[in-house]
Protein backbone atom coordinates (compact mmCIF):
# COMPACT_ATOMS: atom_id res chain seq x y z
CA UNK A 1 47.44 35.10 2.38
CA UNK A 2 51.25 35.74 2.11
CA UNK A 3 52.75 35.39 -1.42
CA UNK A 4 54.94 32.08 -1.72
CA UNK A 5 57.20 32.57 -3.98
CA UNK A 6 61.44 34.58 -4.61
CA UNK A 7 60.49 36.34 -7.88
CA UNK A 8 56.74 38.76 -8.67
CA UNK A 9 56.26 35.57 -11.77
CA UNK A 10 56.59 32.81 -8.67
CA UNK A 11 54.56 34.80 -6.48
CA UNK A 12 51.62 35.49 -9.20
CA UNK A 13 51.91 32.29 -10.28
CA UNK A 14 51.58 30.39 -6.96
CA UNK A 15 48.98 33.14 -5.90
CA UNK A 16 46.17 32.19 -8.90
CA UNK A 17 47.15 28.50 -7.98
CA UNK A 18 46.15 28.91 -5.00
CA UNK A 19 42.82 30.67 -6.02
CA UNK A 20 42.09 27.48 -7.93
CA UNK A 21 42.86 28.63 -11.54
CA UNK A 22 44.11 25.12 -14.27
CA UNK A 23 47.70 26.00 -15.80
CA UNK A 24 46.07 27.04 -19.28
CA UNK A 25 44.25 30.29 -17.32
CA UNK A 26 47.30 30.89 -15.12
CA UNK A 27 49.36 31.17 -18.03
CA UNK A 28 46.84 33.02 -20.54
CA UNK A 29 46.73 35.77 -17.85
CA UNK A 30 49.82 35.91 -16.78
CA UNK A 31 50.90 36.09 -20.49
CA UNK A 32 48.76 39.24 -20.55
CA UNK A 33 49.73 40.89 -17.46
CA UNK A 34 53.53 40.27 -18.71
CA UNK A 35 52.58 42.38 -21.95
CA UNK A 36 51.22 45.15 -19.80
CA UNK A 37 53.50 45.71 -16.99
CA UNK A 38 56.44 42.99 -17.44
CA UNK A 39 54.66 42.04 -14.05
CA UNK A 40 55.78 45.04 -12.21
CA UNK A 41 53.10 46.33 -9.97
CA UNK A 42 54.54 50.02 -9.85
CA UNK A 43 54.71 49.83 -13.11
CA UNK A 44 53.74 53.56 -14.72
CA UNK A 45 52.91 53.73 -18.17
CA UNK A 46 55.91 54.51 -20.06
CA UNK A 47 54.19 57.25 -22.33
CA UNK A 48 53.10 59.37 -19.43
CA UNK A 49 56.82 59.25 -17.19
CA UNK A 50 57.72 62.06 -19.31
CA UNK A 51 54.33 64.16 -19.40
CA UNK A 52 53.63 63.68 -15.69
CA UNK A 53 57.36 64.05 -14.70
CA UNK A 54 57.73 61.11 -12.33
CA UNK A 55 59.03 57.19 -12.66
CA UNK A 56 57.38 54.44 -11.26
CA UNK A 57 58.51 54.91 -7.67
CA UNK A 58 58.06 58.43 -7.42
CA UNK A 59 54.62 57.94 -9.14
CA UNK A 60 53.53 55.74 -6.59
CA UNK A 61 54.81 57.30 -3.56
CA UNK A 62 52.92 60.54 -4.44
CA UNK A 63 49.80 58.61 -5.10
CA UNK A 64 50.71 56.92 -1.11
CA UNK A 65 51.15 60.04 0.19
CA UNK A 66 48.53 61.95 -1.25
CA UNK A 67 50.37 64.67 -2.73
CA UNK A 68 49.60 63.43 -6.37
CA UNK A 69 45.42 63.85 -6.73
CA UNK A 70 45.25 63.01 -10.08
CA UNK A 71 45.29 59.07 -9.83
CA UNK A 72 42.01 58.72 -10.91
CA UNK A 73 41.30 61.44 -13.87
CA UNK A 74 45.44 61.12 -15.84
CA UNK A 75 44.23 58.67 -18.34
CA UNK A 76 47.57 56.67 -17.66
CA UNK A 77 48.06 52.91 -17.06
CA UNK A 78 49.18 52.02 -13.91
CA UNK A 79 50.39 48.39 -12.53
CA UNK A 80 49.85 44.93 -13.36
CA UNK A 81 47.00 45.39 -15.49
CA UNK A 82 47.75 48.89 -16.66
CA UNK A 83 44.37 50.24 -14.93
CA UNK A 84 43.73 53.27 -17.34
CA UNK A 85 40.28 53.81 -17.41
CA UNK A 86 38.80 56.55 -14.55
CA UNK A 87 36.17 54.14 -12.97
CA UNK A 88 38.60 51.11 -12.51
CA UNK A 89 41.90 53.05 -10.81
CA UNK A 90 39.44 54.59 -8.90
CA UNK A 91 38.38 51.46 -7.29
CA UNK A 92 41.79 50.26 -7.23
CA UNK A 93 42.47 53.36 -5.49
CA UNK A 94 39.31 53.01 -2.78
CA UNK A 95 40.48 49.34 -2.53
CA UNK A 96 44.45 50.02 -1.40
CA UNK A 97 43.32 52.42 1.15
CA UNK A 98 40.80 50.26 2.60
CA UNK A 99 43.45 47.09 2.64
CA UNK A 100 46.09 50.33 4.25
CA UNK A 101 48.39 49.23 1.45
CA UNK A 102 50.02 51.25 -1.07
CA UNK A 103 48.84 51.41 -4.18
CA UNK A 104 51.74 49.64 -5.81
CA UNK A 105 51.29 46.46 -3.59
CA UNK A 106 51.74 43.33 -5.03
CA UNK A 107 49.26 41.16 -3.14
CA UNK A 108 46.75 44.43 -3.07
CA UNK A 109 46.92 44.30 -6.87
CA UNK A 110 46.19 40.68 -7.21
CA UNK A 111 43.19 40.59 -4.46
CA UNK A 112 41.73 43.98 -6.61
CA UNK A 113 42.43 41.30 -10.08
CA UNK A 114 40.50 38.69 -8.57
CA UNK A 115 37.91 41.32 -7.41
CA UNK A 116 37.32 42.67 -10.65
CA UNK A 117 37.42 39.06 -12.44
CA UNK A 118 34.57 37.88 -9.88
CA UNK A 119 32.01 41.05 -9.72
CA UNK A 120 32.82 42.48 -13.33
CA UNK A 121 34.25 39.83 -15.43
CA UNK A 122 33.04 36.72 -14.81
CA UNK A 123 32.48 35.30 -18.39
CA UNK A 124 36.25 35.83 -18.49
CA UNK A 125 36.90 34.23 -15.00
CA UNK A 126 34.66 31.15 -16.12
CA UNK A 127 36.61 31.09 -19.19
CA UNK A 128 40.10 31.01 -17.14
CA UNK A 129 38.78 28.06 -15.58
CA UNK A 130 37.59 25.64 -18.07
CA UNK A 131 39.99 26.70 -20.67
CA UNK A 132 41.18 23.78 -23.16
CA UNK A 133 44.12 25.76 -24.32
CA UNK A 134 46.93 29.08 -22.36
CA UNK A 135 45.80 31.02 -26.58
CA UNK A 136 42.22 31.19 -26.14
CA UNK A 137 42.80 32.41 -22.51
CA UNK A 138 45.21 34.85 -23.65
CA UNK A 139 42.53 35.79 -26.28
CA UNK A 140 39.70 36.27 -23.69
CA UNK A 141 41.73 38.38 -21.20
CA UNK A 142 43.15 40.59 -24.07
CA UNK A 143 39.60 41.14 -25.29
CA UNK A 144 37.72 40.77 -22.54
CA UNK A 145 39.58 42.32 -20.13
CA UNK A 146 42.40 44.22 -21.31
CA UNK A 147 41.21 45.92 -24.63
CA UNK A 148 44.05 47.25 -25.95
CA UNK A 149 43.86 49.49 -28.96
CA UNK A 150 46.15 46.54 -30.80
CA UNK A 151 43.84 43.93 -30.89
CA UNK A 152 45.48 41.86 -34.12
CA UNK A 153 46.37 38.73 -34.91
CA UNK A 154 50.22 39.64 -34.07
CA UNK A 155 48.85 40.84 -30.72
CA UNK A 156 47.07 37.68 -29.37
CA UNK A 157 50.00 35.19 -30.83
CA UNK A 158 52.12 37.73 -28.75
CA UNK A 159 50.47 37.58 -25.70
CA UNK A 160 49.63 34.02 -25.69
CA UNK A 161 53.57 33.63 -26.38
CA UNK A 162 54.32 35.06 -23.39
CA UNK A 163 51.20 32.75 -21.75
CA UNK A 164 52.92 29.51 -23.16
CA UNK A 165 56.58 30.38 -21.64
CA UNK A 166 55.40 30.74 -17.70
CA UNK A 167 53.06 27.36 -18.57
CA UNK A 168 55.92 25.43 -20.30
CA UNK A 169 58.24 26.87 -16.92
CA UNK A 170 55.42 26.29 -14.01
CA UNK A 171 52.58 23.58 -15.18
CA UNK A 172 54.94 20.73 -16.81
CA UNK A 173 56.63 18.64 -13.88
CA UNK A 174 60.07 18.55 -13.70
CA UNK A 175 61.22 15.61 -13.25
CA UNK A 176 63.98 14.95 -10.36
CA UNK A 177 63.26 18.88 -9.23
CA UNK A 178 64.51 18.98 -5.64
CA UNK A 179 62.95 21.01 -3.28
CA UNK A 180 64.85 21.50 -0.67
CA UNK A 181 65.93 18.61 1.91
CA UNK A 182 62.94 16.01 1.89
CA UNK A 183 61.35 15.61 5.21
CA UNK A 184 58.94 12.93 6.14
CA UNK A 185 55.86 13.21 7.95
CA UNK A 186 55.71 11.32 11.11
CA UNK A 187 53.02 12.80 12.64
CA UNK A 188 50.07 13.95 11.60
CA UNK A 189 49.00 17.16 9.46
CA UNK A 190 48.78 20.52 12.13
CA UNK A 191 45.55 21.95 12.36
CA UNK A 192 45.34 24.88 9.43
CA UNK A 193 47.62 22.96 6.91
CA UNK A 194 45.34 23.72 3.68
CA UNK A 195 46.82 20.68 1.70
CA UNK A 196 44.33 18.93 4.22
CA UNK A 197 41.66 21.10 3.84
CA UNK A 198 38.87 21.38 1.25
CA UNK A 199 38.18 24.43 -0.82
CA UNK A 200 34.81 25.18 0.64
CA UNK A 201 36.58 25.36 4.15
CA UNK A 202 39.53 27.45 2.96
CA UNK A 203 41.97 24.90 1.84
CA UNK A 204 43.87 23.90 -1.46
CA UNK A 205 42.37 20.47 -1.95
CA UNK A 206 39.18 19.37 -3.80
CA UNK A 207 38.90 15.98 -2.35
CA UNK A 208 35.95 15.42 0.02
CA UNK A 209 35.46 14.94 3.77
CA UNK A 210 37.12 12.45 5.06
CA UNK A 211 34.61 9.62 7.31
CA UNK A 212 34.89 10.75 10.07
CA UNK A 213 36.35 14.20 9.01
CA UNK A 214 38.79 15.39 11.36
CA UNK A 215 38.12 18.30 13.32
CA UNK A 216 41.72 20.16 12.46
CA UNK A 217 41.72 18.70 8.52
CA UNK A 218 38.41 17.56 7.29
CA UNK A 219 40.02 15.83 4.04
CA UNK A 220 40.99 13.14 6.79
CA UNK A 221 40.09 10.26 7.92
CA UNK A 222 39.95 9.14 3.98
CA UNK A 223 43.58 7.89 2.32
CA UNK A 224 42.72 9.74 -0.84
CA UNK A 225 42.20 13.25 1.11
CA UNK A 226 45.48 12.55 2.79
CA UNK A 227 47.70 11.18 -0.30
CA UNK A 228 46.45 14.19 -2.08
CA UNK A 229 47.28 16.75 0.35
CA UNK A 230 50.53 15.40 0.97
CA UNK A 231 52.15 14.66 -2.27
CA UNK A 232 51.49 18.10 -3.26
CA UNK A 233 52.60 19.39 0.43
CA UNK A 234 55.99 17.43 -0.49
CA UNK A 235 56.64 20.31 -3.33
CA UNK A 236 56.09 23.42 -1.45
CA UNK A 237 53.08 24.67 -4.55
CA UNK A 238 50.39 26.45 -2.33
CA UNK A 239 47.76 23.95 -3.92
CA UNK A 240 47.07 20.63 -5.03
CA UNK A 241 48.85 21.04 -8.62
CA UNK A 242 49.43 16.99 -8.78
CA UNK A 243 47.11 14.00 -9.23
CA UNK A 244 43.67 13.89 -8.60
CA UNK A 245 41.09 12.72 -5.76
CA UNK A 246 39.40 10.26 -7.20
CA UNK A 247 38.84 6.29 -6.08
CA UNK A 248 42.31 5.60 -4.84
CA UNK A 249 42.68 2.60 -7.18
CA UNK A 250 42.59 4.98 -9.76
CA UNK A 251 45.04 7.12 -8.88
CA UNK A 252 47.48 6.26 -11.94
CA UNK A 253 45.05 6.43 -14.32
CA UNK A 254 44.69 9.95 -13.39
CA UNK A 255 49.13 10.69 -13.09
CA UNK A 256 48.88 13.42 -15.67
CA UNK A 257 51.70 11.66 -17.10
CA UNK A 258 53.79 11.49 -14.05
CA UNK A 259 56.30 8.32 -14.02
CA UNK A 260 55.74 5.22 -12.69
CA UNK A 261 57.40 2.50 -11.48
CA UNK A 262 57.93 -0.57 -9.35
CA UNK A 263 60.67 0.58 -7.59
CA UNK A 264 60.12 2.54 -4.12
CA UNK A 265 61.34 6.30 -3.94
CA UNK A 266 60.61 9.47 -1.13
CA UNK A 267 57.65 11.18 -1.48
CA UNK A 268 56.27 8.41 -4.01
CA UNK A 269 52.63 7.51 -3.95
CA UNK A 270 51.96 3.73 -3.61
CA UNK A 271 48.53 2.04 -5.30
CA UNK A 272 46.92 -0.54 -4.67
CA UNK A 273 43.47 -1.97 -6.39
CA UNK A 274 40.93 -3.51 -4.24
CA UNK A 275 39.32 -6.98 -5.64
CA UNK A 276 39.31 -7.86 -9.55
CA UNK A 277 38.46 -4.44 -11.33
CA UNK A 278 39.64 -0.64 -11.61
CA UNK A 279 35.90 0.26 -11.48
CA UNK A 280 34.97 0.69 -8.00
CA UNK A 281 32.46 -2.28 -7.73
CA UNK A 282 34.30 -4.61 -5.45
CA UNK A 283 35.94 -1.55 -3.74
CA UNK A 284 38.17 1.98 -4.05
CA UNK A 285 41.36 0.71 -3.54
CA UNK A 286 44.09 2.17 -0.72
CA UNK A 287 47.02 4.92 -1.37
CA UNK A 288 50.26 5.92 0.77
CA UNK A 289 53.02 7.80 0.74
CA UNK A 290 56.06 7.16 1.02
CA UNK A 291 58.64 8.71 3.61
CA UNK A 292 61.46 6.57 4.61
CA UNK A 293 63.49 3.92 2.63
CA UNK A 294 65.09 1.43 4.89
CA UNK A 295 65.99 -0.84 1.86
CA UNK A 296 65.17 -2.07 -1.26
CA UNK A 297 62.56 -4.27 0.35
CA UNK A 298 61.38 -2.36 3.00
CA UNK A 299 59.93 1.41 3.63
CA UNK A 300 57.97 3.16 5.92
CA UNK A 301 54.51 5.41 4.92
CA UNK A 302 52.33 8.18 6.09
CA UNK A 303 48.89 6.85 5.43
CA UNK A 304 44.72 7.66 6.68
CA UNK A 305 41.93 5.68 5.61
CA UNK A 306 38.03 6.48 5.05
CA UNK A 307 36.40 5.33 7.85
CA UNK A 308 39.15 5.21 10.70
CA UNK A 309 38.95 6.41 13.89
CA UNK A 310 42.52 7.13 13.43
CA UNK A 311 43.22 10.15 10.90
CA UNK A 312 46.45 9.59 10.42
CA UNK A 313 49.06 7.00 11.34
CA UNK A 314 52.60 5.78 9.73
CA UNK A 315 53.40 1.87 8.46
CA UNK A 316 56.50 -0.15 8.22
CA UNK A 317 56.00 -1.72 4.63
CA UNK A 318 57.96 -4.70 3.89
CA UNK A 319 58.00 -5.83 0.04
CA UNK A 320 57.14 -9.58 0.67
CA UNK A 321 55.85 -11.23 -2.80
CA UNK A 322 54.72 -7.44 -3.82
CA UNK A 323 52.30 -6.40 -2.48
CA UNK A 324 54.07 -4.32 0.20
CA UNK A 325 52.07 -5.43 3.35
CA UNK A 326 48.59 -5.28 2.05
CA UNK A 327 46.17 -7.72 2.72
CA UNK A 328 45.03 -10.79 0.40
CA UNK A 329 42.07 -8.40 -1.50
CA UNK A 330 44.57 -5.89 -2.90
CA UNK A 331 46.48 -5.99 -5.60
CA UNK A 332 49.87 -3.12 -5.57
CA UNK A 333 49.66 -1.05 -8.57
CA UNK A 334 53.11 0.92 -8.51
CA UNK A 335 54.36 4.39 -7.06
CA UNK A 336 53.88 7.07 -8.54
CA UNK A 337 57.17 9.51 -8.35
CA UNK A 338 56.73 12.60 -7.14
CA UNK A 339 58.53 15.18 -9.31
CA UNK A 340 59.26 17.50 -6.82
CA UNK A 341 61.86 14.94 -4.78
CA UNK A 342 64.98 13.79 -6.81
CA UNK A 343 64.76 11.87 -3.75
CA UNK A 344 66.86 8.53 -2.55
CA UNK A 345 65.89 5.35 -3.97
CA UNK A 346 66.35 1.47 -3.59
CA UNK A 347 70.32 0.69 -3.12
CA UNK A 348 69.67 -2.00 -5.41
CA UNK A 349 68.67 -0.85 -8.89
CA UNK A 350 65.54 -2.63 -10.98
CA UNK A 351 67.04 -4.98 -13.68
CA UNK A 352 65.80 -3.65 -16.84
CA UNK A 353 64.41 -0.31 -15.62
CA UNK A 354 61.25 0.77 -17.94
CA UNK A 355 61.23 3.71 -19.78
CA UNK A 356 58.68 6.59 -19.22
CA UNK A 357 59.52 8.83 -22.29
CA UNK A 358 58.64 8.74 -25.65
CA UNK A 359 58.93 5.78 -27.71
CA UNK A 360 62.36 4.32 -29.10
CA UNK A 361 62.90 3.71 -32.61
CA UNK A 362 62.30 -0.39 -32.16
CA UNK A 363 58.96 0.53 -30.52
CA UNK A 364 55.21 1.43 -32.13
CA UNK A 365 53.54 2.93 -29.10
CA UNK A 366 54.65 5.66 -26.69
CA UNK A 367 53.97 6.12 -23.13
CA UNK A 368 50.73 8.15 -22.71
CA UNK A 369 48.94 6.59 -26.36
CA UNK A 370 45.36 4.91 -25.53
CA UNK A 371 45.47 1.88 -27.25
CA UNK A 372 43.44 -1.80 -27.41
CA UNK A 373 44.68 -3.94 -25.29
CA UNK A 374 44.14 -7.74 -27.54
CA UNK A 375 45.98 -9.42 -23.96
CA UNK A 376 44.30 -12.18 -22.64
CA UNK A 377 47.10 -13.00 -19.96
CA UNK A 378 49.52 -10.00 -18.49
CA UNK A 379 52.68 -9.93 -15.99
CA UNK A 380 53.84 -8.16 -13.19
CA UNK A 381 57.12 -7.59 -15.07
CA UNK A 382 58.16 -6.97 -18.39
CA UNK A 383 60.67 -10.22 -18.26
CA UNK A 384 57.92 -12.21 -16.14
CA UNK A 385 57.65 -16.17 -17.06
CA UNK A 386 54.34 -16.33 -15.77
CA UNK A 387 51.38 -14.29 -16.01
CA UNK A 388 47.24 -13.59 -14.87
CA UNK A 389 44.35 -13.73 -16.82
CA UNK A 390 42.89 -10.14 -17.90
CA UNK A 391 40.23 -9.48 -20.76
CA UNK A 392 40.63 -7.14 -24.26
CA UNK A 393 39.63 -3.76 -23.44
CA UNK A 394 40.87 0.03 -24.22
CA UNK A 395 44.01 0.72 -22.21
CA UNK A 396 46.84 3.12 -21.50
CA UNK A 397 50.25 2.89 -22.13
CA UNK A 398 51.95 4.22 -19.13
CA UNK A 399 55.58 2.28 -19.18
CA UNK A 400 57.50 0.67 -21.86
CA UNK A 401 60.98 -1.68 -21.59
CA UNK A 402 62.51 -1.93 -24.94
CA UNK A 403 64.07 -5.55 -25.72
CA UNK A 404 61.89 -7.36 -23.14
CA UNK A 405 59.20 -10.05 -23.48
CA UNK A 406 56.34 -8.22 -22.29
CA UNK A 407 57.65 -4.44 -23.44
CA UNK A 408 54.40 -2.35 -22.73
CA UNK A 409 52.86 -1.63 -19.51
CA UNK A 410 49.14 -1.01 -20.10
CA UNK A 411 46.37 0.16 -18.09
CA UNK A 412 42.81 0.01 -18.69
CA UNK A 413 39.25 -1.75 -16.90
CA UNK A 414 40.61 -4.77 -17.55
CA UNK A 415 44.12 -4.92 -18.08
CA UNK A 416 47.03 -4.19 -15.09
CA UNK A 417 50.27 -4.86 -16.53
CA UNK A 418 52.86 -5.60 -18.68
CA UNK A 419 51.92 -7.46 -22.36
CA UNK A 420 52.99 -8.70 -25.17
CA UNK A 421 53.84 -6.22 -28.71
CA UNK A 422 51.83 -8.04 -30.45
CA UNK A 423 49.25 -7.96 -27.92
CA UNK A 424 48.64 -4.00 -28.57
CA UNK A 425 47.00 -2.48 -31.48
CA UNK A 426 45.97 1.39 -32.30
CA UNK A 427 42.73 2.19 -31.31
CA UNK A 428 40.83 4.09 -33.57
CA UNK A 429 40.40 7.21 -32.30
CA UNK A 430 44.17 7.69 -31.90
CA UNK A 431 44.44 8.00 -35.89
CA UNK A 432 41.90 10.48 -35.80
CA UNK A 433 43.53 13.18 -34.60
CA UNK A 434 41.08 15.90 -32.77
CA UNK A 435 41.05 19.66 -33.78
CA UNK A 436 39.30 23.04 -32.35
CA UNK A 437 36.26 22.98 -34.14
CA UNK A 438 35.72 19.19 -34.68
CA UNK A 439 32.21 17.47 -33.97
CA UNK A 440 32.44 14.66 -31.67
CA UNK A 441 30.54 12.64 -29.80
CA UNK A 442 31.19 11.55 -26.27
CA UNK A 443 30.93 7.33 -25.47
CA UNK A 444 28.93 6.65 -22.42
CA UNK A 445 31.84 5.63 -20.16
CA UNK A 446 33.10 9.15 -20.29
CA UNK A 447 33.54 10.82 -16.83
CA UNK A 448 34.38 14.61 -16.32
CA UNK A 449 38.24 15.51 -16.16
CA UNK A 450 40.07 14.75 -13.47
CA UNK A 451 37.23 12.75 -11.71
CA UNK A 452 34.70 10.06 -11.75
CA UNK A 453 31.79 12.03 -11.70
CA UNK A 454 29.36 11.65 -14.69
CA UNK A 455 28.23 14.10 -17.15
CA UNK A 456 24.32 15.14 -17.50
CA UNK A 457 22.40 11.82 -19.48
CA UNK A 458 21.75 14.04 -22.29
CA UNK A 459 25.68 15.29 -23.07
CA UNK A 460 26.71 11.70 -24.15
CA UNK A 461 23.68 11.75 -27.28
CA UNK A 462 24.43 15.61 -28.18
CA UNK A 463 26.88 16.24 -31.21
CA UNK A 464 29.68 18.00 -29.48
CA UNK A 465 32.07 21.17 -30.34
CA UNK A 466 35.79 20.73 -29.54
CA UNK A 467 36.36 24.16 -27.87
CA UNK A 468 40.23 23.64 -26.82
CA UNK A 469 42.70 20.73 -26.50
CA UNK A 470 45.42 20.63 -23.58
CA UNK A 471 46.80 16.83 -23.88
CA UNK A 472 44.46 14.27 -22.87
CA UNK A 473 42.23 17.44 -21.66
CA UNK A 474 39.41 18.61 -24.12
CA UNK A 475 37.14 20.73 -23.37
CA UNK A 476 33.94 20.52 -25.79
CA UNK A 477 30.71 22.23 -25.89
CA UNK A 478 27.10 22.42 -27.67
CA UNK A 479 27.92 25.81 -29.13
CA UNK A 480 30.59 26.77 -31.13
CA UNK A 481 31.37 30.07 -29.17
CA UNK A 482 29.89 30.76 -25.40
CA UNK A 483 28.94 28.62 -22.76
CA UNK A 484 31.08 25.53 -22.06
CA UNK A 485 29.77 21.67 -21.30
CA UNK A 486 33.05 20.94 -19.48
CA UNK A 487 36.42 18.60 -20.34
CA UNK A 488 36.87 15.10 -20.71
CA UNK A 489 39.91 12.88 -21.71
CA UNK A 490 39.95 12.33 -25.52
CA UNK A 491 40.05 9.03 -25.55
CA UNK A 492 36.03 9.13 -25.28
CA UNK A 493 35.37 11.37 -28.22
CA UNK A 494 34.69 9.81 -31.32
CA UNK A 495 34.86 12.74 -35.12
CA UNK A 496 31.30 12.79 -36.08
């Protein structure tokens, strides 16, 4: 693969993406590999320049050219990972010629990381993966992996330091970030494009075959497979770094804390729920994208659906009473903004726009808090005079509009909408704030991160560890060091 990216951080960065890493690994490693060789892959250990006589480009076009023959045997650190010891820069060695690169290539280097990570290390590489937190990846590379003779306390909080800048500048969405000119998709996705393709067939997405599944991209025909693919094609990332593939209903639910709104905008991903519930039992729901913005009550979308004949095809959308052109069984949800297009929106602004930051002084909750939902009726504004039935239930704030009637927007089984204040109260696990180390217990409704699959029956009646916390993200165990269960939001733990 060629590295996407201006700078060696972009291009390392985008490179473990790609290899299917979560932020908190990327980081942890990267962190590390900053420490060793500020991310230069010539990089010659500074100690030796002087005892060996060369610099980092002189060091490594000797090695190229063969009239240095001491790679192996000098005991010094070279590249990324400062390979010191004889065994390993001999393999890196073996590894550059056999790839007829030089040994201070950048992609080499990384392909040799991976290689080592996979057939050598792969406690550490299962440990990048399921990671709650970018320290205690930091602290298995650097122990693990690197070894360093300074193995302190000062050392890790360094390292993971350094981990916690490239997260905080590559994993948190920016919102408004324009990349480049946005271009809509009127046709469908080329054969090869890997934001179409699953991971088992080479591509960058985890969602599954579509039904049929396309010959060219088998995440197609399926609207989830294609939603996915293509808000994340919309910012350029070399993976699927946005939302997840679950029931398309769902889709919010599972934002990451993306905004989202009622008002269309490019590249935005429209919802819509199928029948009465967000649960999957009366159906999955339908999702869309969208790519041109006629006006404020019209829009056109790139769109597939599971089951189609037709992998791909683009809709004129007209607003109508709001549910954008779907038929009488769905309900629209909202778009969810892609932070990758600053994008053009409506030319006639939302009266009272929501917030999606934090909470304002004259508000309890903030955007993000679980909460239970005590609304027996809730609105499709926050101003609305009228509203629907809905039921009590656990819920998510996702929106808030201080100074309106209905100021919270709230998601949860059986709530869709905006409610009342005094409609919300605090649930109780959100005063019981969660710590590494904590026993928990998992409730029954709990699914795994990031997707609707269920845990194994006997996870939900063990006594849990809370290995690492990343948000809504913790990742929990039956041990207290070792072998990981996997991650779940935190609203389903419970301190035991």
């Amino acid at each position: 693969m060629s590295l996407n990216g201006s700078t060696n951080e972009e291009k390392i960065w985008n490179y473990l993406k790609a290899k299917g890493l979560p932020d908190c690994g990327i980081a942890g490693l990267m962190g590390n590999l900053y420490a060793e060789s500020c991310l230069i892959p010539t990089n010659l250990q500074n100690s030796y320049e002087k005892t060996l006589g060369f610099t980092d480009a002189t060091y490594t076009a000797a090695v190229d050219k063969g009239t240095y023959q001491n790679f192996v045997k000098d005991s010094a650190g070279y590249g990324l990972a400062q390979w010191t010891y004889w065994s390993r820069k001999k393999n890196l060695l073996d590894f550059a010629k056999k790839k007829g690169k030089s040994i201070g290539d950048l992609e080499m280097q990384l392909d040799f990381l991976m290689k080592e990570l996979r057939e050598g290390y792969k406690a550490v590489l299962t440990t990048l993966k399921t990671v709650g937190s970018v320290r205690q990846a930091s602290d298995a590379v650097l122990l693990q992996f690197e070894r360093p003779a300074d193995q302190s306390e000062t050392a890790k909080k360094r390292r993971a330091s350094f981990g916690q800048k490239y997260y905080d500048r590559y994993a948190k969405p920016k919102e408004g970030q324009a990349v480049g000119t946005f271009k809509p998709r009127l046709t469908r996705p080329e054969a090869g494009n890997k934001y179409y393709i699953t991971k088992a067939s080479g591509g960058w997405s985890d969602a599954i075959k579509g039904k049929p599944a396309d010959a060219l991209c088998n995440t197609l025909s399926n609207c989830v497979g294609y939603a996915y693919g293509r808000f994340n094609e919309i910012g350029g990332y070399g993976c699927c770094k946005y939302l997840r593939p679950v029931n398309a209903e769902n889709f919010i639910q599972f934002a990451g804390g993306l905004a989202v709104g009622q008002e269309p905008k490019l590249g935005a991903c429209m919802v819509w729920r199928k029948g009465a519930t967000l649960n999957g039992s009366d159906g999955a729901g339908h999702v869309a994208i969208v790519e041109q913005i006629i006006s404020a009550t019209e829009i056109v979308t790139s769109e597939s659906g599971y089951g189609s004949k037709t992998p791909f095809w683009t809709k004129r959308r007209k607003k109508g009473a709001g549910n954008w052109g779907a038929g009488s069984g769905y309900t629209f949800l909202g778009f969810i903004y892609n932070p990758a297009v600053s994008g053009s929106t409506t030319t006639t602004p939302a009266p009272n726009p929501p917030t999606t930051g934090g909470a304002t002084e004259a508000l309890k909750y903030k955007v993000g808090q679980m909460v239970q939902s005590l609304a027996k009726k809730h609105y499709t504004s926050s101003n609305a005079a009228t509203g629907k039935n809905c039921k009590p239930c656990e819920a998510k704030v996702t929106a808030i509009n201080p100074g309106s009637k209905h100021p919270y927007h709230v998601v949860g089984t059986s709530v869709y909408g905006w409610v009342d204040e005094d409609d919300i109260a605090a649930t109780a696990s959100a005063d019981a704030a969660l710590a590494v180390g904590d026993r928990v217990k998992m409730d029954k409704s709990a699914t795994i991160y990031g997707t609707m699959r269920k845990f194994a029956a006997w996870v939900y009646a063990a006594k849990l560890y809370v290995r690492g916390i990343d948000g809504n993200r913790v990742v929990v165990s039956t041990l207290k060091s070792g072998a990981i269960t996997g991650a779940v939001d935190k609203k389903h733990l419970t301190k035991v």
